[in-house]
Protein backbone atom coordinates (compact mmCIF):
# COMPACT_ATOMS: atom_id res chain seq x y z
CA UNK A 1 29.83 140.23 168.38
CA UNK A 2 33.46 140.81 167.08
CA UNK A 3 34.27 142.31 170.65
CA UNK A 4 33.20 138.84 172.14
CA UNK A 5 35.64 137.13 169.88
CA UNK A 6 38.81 138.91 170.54
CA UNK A 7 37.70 139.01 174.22
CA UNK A 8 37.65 134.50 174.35
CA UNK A 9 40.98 134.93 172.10
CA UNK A 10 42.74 136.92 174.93
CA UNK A 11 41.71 134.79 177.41
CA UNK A 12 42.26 131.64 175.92
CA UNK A 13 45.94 133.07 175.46
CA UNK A 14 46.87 134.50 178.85
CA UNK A 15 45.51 130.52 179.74
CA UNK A 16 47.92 129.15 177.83
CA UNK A 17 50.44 131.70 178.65
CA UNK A 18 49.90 131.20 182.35
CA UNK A 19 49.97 127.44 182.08
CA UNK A 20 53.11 127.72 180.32
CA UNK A 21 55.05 129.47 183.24
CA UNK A 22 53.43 127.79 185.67
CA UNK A 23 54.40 124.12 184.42
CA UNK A 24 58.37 124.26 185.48
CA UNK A 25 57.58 125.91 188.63
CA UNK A 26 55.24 123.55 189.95
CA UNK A 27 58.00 120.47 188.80
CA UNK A 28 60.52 122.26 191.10
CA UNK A 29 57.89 122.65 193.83
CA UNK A 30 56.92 118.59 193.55
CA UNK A 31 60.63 117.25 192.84
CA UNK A 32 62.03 118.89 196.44
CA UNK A 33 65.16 119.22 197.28
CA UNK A 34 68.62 117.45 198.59
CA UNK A 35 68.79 117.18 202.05
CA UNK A 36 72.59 117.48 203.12
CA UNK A 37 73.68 114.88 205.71
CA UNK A 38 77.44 116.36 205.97
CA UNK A 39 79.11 118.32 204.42
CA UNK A 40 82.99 118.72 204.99
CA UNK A 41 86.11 121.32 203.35
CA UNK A 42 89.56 121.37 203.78
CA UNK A 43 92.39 123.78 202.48
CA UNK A 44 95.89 122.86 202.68
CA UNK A 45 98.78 125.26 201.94
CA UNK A 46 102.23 123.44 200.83
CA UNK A 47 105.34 125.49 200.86
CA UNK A 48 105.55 126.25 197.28
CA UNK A 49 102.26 128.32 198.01
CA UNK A 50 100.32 125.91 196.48
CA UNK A 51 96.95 125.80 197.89
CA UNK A 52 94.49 122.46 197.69
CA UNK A 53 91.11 123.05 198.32
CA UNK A 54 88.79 119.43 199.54
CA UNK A 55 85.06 119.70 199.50
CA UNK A 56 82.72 116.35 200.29
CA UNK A 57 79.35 116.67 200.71
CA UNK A 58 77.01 113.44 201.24
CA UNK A 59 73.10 114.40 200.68
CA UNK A 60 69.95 112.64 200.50
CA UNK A 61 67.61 112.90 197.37
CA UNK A 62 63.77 113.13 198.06
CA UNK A 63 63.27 109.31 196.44
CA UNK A 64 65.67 108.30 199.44
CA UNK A 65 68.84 107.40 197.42
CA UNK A 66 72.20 109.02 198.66
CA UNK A 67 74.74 110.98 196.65
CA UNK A 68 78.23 111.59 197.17
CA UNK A 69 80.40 114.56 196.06
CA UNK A 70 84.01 115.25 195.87
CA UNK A 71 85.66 118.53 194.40
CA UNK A 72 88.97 119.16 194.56
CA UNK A 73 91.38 121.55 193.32
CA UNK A 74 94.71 122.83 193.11
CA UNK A 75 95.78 127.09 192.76
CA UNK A 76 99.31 127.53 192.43
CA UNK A 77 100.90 131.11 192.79
């Protein structure tokens, strides 16, 4: 009888366990992803050896809406 006991214990806690991992996993799978309509970078070098870097990247989010995004930045030598 005791053997039964721990037995349902263990299983009731890899269960619980399992759900546990599986939960953010399956929100990734069910959220999607961006989908990138264009994506664009630039690099400019100035004659002080400065170099400005331009990224833009316009995507599409799975509920339709559209994002924009602009990095830039500046490495001096």
């Amino acid at each position: 009888m005791r053997k039964n006991i721990e037995s349902e214990t263990m299983k009731t806690g890899k269960t619980v366990l399992m759900a546990t991992i599986s939960a953010p996993a399956l929100s990734v799978l069910t959220m999607g992803c961006d989908r990138t309509i264009s994506e664009t970078e630039s690099e400019k070098v100035k004659r002080d050896g400065t170099v400005e870097k331009k990224e833009k990247r316009v995507s599409e989010t799975p509920d339709g809406t559209i994002k924009k995004e602009e990095k830039k930045s500046t490495e001096k030598p």
